[in-house]
N, C-alpha and C. Protein backbone atom coordinates (compact mmCIF):
# COMPACT_ATOMS: atom_id res chain seq x y z
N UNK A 1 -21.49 184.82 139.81
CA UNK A 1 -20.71 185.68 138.94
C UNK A 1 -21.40 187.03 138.78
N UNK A 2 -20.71 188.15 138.62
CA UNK A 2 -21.10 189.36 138.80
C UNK A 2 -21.12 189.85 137.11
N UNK A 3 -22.70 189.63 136.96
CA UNK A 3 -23.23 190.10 135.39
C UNK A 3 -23.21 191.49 134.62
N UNK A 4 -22.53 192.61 135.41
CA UNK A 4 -21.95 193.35 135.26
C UNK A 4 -20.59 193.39 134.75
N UNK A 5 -20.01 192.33 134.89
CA UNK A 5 -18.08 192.47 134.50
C UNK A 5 -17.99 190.78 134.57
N UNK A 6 -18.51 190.73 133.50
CA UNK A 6 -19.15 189.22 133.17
C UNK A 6 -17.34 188.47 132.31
N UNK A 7 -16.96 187.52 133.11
CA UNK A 7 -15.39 186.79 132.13
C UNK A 7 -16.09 185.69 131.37
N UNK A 8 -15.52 185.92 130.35
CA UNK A 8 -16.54 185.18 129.16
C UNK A 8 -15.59 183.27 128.93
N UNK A 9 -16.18 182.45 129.23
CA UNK A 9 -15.02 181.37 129.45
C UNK A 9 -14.89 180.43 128.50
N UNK A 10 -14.14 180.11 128.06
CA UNK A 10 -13.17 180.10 126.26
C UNK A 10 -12.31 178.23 126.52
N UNK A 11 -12.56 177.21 126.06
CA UNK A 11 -11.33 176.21 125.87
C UNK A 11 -10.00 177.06 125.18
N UNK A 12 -10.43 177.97 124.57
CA UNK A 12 -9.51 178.70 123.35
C UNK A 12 -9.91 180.10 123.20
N UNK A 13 -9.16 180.98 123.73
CA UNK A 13 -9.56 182.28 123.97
C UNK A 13 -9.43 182.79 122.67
N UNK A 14 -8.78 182.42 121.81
CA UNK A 14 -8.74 182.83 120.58
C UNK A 14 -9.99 181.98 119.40
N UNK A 15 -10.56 181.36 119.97
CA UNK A 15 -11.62 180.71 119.15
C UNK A 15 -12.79 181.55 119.90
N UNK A 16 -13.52 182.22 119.25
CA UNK A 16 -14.52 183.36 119.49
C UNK A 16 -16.21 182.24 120.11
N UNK A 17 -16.16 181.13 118.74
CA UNK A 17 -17.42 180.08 118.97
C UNK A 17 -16.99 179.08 120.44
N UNK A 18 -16.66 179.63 120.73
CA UNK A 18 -16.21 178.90 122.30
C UNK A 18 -17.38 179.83 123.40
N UNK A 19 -17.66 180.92 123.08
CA UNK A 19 -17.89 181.91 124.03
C UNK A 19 -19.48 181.42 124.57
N UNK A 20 -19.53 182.02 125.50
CA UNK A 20 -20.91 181.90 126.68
C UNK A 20 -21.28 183.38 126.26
N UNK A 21 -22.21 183.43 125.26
CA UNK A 21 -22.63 184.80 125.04
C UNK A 21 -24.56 184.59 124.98
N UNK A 22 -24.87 185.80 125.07
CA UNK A 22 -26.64 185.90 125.01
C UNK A 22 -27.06 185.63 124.29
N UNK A 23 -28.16 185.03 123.59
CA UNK A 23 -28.52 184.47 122.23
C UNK A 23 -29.58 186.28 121.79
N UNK A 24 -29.25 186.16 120.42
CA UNK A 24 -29.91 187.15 119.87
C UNK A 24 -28.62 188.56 119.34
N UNK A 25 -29.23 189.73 119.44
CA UNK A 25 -28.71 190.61 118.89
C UNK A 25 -27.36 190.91 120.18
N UNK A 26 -26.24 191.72 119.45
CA UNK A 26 -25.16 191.91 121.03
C UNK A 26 -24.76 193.46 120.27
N UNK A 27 -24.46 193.59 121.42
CA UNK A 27 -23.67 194.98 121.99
C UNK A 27 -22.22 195.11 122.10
N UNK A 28 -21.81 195.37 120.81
CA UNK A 28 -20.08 195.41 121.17
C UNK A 28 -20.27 196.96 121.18
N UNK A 29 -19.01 197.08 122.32
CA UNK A 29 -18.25 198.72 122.49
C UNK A 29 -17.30 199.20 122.40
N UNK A 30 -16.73 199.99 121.70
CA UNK A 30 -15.80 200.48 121.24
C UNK A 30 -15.38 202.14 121.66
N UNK A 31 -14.00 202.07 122.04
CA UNK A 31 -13.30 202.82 123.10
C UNK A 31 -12.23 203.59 122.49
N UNK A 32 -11.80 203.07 121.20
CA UNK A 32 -10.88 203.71 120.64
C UNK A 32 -10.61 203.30 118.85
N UNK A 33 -10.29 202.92 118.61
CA UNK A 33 -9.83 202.78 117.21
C UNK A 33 -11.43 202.07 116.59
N UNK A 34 -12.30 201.31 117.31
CA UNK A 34 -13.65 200.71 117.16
C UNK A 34 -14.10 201.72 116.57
N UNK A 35 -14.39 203.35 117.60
CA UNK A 35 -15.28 203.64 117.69
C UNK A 35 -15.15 204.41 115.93
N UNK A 36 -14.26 205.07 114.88
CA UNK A 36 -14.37 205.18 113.45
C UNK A 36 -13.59 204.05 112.88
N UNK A 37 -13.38 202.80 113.15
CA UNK A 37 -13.45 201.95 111.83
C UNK A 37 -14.11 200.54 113.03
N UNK A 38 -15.56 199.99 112.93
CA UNK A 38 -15.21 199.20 113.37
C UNK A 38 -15.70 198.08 112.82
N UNK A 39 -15.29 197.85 111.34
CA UNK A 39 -14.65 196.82 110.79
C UNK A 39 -15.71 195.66 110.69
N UNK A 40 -17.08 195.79 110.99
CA UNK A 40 -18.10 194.91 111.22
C UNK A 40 -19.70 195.56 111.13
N UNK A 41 -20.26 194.96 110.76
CA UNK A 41 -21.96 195.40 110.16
C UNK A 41 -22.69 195.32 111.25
N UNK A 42 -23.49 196.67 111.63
CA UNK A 42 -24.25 196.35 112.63
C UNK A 42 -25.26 197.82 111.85
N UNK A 43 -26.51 197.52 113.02
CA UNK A 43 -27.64 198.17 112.50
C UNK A 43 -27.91 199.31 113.33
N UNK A 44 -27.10 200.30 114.52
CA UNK A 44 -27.05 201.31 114.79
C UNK A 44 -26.19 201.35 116.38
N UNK A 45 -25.89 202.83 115.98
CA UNK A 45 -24.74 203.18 117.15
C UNK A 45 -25.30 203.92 118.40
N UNK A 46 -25.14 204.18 119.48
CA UNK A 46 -25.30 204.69 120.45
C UNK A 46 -23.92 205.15 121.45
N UNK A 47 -24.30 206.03 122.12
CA UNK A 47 -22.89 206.73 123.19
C UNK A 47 -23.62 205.70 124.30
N UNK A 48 -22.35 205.36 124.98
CA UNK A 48 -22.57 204.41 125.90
C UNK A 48 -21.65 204.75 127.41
N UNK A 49 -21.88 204.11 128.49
CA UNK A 49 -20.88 204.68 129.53
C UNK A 49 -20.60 203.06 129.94
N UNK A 50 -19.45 202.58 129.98
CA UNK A 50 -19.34 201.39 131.30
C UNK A 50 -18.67 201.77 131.83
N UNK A 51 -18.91 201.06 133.37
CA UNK A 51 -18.14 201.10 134.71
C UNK A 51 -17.19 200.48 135.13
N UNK A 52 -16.78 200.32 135.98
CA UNK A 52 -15.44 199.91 136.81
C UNK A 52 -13.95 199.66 135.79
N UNK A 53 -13.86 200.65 134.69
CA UNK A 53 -12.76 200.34 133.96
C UNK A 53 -12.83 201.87 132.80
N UNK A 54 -11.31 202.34 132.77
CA UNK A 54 -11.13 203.81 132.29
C UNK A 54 -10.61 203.46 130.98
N UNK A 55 -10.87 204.20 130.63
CA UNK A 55 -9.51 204.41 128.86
C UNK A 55 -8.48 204.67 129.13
N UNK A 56 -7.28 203.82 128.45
CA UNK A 56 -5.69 204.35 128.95
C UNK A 56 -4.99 204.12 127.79
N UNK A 57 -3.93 204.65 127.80
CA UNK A 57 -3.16 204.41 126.73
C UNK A 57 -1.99 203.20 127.67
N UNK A 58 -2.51 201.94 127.47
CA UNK A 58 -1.75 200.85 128.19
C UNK A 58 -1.37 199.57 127.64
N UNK A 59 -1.33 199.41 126.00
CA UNK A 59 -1.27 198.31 125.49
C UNK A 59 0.14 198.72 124.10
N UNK A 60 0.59 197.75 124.26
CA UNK A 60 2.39 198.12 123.40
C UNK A 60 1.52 198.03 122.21
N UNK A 61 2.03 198.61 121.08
CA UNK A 61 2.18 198.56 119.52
C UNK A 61 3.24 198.40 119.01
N UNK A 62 3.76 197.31 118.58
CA UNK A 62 4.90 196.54 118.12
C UNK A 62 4.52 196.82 116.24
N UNK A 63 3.48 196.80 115.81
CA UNK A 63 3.29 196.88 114.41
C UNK A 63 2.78 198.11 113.67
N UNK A 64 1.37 198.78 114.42
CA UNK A 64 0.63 199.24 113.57
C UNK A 64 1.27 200.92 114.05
N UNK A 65 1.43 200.94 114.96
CA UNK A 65 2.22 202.21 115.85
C UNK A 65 3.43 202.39 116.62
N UNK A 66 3.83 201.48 116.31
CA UNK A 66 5.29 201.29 116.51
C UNK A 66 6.15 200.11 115.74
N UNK A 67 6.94 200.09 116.30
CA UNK A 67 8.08 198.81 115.73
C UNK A 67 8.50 197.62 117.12
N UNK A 68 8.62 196.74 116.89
CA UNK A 68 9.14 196.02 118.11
C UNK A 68 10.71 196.82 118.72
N UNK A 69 11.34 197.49 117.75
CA UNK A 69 12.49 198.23 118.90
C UNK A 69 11.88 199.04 119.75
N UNK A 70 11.05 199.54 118.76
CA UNK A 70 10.03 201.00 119.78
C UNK A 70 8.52 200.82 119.67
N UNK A 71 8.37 200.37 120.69
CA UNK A 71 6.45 200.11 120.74
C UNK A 71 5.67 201.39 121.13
N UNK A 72 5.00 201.60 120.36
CA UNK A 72 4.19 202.47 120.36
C UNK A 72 2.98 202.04 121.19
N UNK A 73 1.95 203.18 121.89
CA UNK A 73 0.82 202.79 122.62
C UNK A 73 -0.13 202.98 122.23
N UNK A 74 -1.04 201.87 122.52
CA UNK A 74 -2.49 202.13 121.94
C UNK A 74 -3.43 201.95 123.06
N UNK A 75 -4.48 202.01 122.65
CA UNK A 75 -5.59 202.30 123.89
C UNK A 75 -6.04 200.62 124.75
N UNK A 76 -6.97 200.44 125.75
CA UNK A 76 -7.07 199.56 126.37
C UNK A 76 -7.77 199.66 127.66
N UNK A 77 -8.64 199.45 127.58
CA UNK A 77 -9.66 199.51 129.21
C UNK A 77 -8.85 198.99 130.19
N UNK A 78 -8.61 199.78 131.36
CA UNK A 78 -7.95 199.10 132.53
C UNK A 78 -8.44 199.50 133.64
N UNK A 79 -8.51 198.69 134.54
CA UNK A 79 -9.32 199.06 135.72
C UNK A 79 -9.50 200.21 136.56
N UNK A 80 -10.65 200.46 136.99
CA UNK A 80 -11.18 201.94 137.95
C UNK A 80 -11.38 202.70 136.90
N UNK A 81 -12.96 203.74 137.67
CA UNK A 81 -13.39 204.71 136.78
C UNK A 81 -14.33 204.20 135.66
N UNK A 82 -14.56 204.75 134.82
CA UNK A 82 -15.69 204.30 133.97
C UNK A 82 -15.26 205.10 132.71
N UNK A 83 -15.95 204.40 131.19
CA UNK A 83 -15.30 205.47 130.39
C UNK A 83 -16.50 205.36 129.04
N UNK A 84 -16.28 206.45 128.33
CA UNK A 84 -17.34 206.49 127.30
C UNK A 84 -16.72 206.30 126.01
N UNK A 85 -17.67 206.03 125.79
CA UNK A 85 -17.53 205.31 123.74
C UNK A 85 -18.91 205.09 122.85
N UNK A 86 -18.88 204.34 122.24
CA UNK A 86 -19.44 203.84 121.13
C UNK A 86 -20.29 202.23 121.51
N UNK A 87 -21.64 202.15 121.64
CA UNK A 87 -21.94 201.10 121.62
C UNK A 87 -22.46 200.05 120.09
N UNK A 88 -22.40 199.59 119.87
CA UNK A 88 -22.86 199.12 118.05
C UNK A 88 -23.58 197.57 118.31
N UNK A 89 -24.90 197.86 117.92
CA UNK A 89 -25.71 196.88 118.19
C UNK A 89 -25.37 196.19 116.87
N UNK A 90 -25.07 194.94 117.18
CA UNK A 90 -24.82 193.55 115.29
C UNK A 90 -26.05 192.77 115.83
N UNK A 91 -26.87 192.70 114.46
CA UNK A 91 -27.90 192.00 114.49
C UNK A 91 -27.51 190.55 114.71
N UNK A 92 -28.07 189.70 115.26
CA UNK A 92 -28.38 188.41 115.53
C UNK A 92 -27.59 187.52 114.06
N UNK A 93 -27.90 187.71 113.25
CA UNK A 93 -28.06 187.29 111.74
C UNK A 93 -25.93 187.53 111.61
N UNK A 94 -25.59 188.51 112.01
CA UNK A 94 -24.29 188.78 111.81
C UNK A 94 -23.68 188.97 112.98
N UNK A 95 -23.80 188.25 113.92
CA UNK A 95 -22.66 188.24 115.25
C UNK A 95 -21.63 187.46 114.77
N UNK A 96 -21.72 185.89 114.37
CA UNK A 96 -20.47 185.25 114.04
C UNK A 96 -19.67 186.04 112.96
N UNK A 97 -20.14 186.52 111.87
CA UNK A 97 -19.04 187.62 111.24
C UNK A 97 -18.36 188.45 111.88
N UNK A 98 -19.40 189.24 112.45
CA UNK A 98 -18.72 190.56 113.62
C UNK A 98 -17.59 189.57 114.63
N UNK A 99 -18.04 188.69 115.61
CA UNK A 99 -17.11 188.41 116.32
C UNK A 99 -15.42 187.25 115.46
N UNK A 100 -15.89 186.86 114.70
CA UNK A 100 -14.72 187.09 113.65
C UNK A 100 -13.46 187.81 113.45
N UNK A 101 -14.48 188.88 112.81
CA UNK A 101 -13.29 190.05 112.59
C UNK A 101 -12.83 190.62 113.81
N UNK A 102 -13.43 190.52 114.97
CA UNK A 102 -13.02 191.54 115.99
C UNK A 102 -11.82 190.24 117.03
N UNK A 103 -12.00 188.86 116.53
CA UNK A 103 -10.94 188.02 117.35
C UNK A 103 -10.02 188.23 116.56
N UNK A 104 -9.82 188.60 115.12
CA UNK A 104 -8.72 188.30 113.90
C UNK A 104 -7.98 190.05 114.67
N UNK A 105 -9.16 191.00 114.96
CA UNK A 105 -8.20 192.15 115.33
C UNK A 105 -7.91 192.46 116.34
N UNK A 106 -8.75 192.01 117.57
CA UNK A 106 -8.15 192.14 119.28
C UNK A 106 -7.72 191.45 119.68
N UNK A 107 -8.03 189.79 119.31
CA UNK A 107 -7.02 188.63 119.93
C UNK A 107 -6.33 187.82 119.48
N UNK A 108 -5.19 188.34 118.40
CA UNK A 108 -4.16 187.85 117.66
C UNK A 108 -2.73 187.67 118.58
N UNK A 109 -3.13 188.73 119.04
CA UNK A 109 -1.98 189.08 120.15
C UNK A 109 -2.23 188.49 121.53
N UNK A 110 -3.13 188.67 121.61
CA UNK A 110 -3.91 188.17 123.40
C UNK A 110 -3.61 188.65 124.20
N UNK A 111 -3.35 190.18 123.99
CA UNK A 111 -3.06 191.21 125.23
C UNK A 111 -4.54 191.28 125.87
N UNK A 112 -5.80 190.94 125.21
CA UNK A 112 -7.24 191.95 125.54
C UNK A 112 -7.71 190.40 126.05
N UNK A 113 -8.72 190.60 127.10
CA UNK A 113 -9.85 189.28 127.54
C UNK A 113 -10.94 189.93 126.62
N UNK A 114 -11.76 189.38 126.31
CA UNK A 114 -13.19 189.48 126.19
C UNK A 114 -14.25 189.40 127.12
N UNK A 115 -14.78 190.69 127.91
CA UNK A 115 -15.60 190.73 128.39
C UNK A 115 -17.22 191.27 128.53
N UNK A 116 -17.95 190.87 129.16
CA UNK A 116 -19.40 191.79 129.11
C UNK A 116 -19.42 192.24 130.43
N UNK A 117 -19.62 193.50 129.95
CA UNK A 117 -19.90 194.74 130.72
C UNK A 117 -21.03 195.61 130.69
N UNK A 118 -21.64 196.30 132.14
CA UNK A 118 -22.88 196.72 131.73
C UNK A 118 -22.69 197.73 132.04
N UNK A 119 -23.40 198.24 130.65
CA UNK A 119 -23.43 199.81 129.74
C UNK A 119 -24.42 200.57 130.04
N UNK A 120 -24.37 201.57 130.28
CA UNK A 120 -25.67 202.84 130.14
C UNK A 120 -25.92 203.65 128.71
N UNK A 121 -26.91 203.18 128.27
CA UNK A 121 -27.18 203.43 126.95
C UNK A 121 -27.99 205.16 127.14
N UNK A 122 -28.08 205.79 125.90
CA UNK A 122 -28.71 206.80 126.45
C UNK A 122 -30.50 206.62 126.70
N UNK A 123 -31.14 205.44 126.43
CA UNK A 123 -32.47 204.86 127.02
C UNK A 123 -32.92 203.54 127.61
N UNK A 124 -31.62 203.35 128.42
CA UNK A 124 -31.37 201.82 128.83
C UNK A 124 -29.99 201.36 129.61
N UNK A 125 -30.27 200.44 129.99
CA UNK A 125 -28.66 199.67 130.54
C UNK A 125 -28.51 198.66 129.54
N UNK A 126 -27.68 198.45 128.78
CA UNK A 126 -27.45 196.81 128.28
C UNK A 126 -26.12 196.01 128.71
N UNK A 127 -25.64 195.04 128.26
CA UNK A 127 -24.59 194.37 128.45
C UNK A 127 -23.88 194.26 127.02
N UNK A 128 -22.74 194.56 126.91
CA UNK A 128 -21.91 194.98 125.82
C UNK A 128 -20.59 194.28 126.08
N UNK A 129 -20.19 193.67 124.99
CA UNK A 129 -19.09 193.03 124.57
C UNK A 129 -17.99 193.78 124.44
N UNK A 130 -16.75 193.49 124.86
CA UNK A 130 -15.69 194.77 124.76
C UNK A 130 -14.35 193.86 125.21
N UNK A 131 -13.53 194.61 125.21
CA UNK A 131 -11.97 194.00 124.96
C UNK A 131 -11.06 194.86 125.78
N UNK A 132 -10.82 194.32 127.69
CA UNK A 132 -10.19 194.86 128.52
C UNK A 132 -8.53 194.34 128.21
N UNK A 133 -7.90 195.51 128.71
CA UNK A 133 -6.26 194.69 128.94
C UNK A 133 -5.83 194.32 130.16
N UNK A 134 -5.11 193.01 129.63
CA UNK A 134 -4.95 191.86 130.46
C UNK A 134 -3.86 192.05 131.08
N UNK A 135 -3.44 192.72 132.05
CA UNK A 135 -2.42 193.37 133.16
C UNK A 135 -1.33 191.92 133.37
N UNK A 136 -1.73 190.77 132.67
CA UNK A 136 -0.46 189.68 133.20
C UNK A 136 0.36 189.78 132.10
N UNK A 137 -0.07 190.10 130.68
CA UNK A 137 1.04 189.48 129.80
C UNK A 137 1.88 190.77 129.11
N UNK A 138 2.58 190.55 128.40
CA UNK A 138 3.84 191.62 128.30
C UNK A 138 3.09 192.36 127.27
N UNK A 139 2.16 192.69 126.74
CA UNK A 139 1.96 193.75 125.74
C UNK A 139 1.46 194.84 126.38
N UNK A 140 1.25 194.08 127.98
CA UNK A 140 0.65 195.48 128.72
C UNK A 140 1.29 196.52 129.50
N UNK A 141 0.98 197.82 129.07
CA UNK A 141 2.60 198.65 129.25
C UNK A 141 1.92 199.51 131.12
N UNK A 142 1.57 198.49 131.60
CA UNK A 142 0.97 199.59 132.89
C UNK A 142 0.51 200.37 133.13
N UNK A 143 0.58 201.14 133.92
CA UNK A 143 0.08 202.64 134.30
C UNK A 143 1.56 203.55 134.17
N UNK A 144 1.38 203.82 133.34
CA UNK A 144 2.24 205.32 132.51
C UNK A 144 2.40 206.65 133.05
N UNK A 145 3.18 207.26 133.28
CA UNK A 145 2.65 208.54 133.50
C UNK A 145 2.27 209.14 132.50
N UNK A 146 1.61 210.44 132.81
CA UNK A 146 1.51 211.27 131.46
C UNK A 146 2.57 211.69 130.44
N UNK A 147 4.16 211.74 130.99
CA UNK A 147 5.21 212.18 131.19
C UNK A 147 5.87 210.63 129.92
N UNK A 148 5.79 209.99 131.23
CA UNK A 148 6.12 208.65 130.37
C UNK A 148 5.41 208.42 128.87
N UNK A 149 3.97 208.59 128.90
CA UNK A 149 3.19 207.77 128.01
C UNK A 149 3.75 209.06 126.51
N UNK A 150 3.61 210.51 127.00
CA UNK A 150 4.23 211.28 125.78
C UNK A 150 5.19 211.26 125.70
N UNK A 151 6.30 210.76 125.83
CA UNK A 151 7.51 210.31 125.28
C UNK A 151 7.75 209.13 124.52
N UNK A 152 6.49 207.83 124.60
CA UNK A 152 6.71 206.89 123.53
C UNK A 152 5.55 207.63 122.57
N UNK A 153 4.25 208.11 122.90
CA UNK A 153 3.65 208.90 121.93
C UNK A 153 4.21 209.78 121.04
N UNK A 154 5.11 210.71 121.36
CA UNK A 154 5.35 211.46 120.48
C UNK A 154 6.32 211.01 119.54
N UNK A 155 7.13 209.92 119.89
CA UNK A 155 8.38 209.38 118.66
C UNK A 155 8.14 208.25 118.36
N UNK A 156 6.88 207.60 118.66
CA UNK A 156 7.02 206.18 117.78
C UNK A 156 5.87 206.63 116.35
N UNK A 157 6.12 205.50 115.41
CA UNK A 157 5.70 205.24 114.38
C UNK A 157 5.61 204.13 114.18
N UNK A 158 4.30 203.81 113.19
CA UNK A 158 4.60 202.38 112.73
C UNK A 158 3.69 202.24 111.42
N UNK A 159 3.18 201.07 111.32
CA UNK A 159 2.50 200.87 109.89
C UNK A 159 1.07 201.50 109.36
N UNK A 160 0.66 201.99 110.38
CA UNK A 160 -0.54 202.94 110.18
C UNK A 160 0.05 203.93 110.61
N UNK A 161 1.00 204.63 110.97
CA UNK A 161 1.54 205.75 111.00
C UNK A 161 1.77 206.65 111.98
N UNK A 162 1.64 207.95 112.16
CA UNK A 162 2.54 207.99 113.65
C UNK A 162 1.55 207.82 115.11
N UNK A 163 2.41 207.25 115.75
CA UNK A 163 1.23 207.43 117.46
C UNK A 163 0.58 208.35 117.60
N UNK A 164 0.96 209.54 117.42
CA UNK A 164 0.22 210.78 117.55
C UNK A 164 -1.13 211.21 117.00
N UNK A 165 -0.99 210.55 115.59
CA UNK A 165 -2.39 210.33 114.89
C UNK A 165 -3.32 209.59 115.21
N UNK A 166 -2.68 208.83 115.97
CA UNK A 166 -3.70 207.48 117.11
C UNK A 166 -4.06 208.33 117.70
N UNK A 167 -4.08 209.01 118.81
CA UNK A 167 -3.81 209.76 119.57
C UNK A 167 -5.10 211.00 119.60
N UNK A 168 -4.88 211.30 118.15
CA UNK A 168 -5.66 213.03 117.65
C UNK A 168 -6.88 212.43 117.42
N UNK A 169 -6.43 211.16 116.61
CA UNK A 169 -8.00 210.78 115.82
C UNK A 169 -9.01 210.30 116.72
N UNK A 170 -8.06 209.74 118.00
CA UNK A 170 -9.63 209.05 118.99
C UNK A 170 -10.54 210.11 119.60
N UNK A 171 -8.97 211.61 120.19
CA UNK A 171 -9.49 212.55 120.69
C UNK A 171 -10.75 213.10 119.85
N UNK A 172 -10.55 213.13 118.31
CA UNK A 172 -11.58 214.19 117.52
C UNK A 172 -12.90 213.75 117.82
N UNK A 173 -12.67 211.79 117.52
CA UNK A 173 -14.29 211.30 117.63
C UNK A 173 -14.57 211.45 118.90
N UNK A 174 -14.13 211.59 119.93
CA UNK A 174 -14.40 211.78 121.35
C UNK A 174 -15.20 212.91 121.91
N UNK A 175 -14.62 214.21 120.97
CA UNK A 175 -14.88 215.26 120.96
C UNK A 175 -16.29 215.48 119.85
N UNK A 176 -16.82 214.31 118.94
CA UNK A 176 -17.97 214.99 118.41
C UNK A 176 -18.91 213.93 119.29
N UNK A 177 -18.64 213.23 120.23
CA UNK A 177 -19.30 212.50 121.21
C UNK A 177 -19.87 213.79 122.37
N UNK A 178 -19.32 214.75 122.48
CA UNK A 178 -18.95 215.92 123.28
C UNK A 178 -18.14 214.94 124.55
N UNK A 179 -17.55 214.28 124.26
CA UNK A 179 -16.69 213.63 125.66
C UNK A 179 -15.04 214.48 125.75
N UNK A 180 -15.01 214.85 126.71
CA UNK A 180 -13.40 215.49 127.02
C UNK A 180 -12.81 214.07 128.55
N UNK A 181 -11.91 214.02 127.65
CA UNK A 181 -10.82 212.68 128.32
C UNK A 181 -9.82 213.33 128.33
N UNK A 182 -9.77 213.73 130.01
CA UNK A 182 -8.80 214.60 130.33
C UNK A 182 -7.45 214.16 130.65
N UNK A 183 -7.06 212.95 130.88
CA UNK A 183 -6.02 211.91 130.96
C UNK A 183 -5.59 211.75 129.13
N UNK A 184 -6.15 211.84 128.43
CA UNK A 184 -5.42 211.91 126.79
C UNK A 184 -5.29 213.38 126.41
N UNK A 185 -5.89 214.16 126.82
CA UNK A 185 -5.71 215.38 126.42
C UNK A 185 -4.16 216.34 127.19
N UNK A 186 -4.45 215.49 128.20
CA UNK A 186 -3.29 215.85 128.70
C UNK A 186 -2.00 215.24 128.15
N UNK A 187 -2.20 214.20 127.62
CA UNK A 187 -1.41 213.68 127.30
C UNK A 187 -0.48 214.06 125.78
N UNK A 188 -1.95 214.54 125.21
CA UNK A 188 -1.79 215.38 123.91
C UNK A 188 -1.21 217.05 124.00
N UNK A 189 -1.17 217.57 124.75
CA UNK A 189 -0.42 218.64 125.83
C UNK A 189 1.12 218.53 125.60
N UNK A 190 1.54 217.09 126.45
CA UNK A 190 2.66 216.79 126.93
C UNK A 190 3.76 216.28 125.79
N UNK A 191 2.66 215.84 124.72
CA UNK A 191 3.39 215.05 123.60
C UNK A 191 3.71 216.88 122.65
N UNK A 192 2.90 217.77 122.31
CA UNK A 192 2.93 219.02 121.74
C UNK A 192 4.15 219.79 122.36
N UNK A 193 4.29 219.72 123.22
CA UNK A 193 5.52 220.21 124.21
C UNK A 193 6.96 219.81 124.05
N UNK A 194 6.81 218.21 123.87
CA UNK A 194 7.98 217.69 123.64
C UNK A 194 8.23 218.16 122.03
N UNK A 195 7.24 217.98 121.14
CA UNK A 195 7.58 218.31 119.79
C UNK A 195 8.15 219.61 119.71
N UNK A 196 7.57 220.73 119.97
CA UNK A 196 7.89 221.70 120.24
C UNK A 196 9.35 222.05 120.46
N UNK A 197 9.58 221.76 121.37
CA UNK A 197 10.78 221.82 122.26
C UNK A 197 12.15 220.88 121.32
N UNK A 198 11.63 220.29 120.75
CA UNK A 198 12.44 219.57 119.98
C UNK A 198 12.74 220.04 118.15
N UNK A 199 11.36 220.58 118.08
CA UNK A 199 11.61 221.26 116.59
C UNK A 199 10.85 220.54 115.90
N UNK A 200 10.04 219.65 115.97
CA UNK A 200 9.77 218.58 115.01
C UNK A 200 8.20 218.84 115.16
């Protein structure tokens, strides 16, 4: 098995204490909504890079950003390319809490696998826990165009409020990362255009 893009193997993918994980402290990473709320105690952050998988806006929002008539998109590692974020070391003492909250919020739905992936820390490589989308089941909205993806961006809404604010808020923390993600920015372009053009 290739310990780089490590499939973590589950009786119950939704039961977290099932997992084949490293004993001691872990490395979860966070790519988008993680990287300002992520909802779990850990004892310090780092900018991180993993490989063979990009940031996309490729996973439906039926609730929090959209409605099931109109699903809104949220973010989701999908294959090729490499992408930057947030690494958050949880002490040893609080992994079963941390991985808890993070099955109650990434795998309710079971659009995301749980995988380990190896990270470039800014004084190290580690292996980091993270939550790819799972290209078989229906929450996964494909490869989008830019075209496509700002047209459900710019008009959906949902219970955390509009897509677009999904959207601004990952860009801002991205941007005090100094990271420019030129595939969302563009996308943030395309969605400004349509508003525009529309009045709204």
């Amino acid at each position: 098995m290739d310990r780089a893009d490590e499939h973590l193997p589950a009786s119950d993918p939704l039961h977290h204490s099932k997992l084949t994980l490293p004993p001691g402290d872990l490395w979860v990473f966070g790519y988008g909504s993680l990287m300002w709320d992520p909802g779990f105690p850990y004892v310090k952050w780092a900018p991180a890079l993993v490989y063979g998988y990009h940031r996309a806006l490729c996973i439906y929002s039926s609730r929090w950003r959209g409605t099931p008539e109109r699903p809104g998109l949220v973010l989701g590692l999908d294959r090729g390319g490499a992408c930057r974020g947030i690494a958050f070391l949880v002490a040893a003492a609080d992994v079963t809490i941390a991985l808890e909250g993070l099955w109650a919020r990434e795998m309710r739905r079971r659009v995301y696998q749980p995988r380990l992936l190896r990270a470039r820390l800014p004084d190290k490589q580690a292996r980091v826990l993270t939550f790819v989308a799972d290209p078989r089941l229906s929450g996964y909205a494909g490869r989008l165009s830019i075209g496509q993806t700002a047209q459900r961006v710019a008009t959906c809404c949902g219970a955390r409020g509009p897509n677009v604010e999904y959207l601004e808020r990952t860009l801002a923390h991205l941007a005090e990362l100094g990271v420019r993600d030129h595939n969302l920015l563009g996308v943030l372009a395309a969605v400004r255009a349509l508003r525009s053009r529309s009045g709204s």
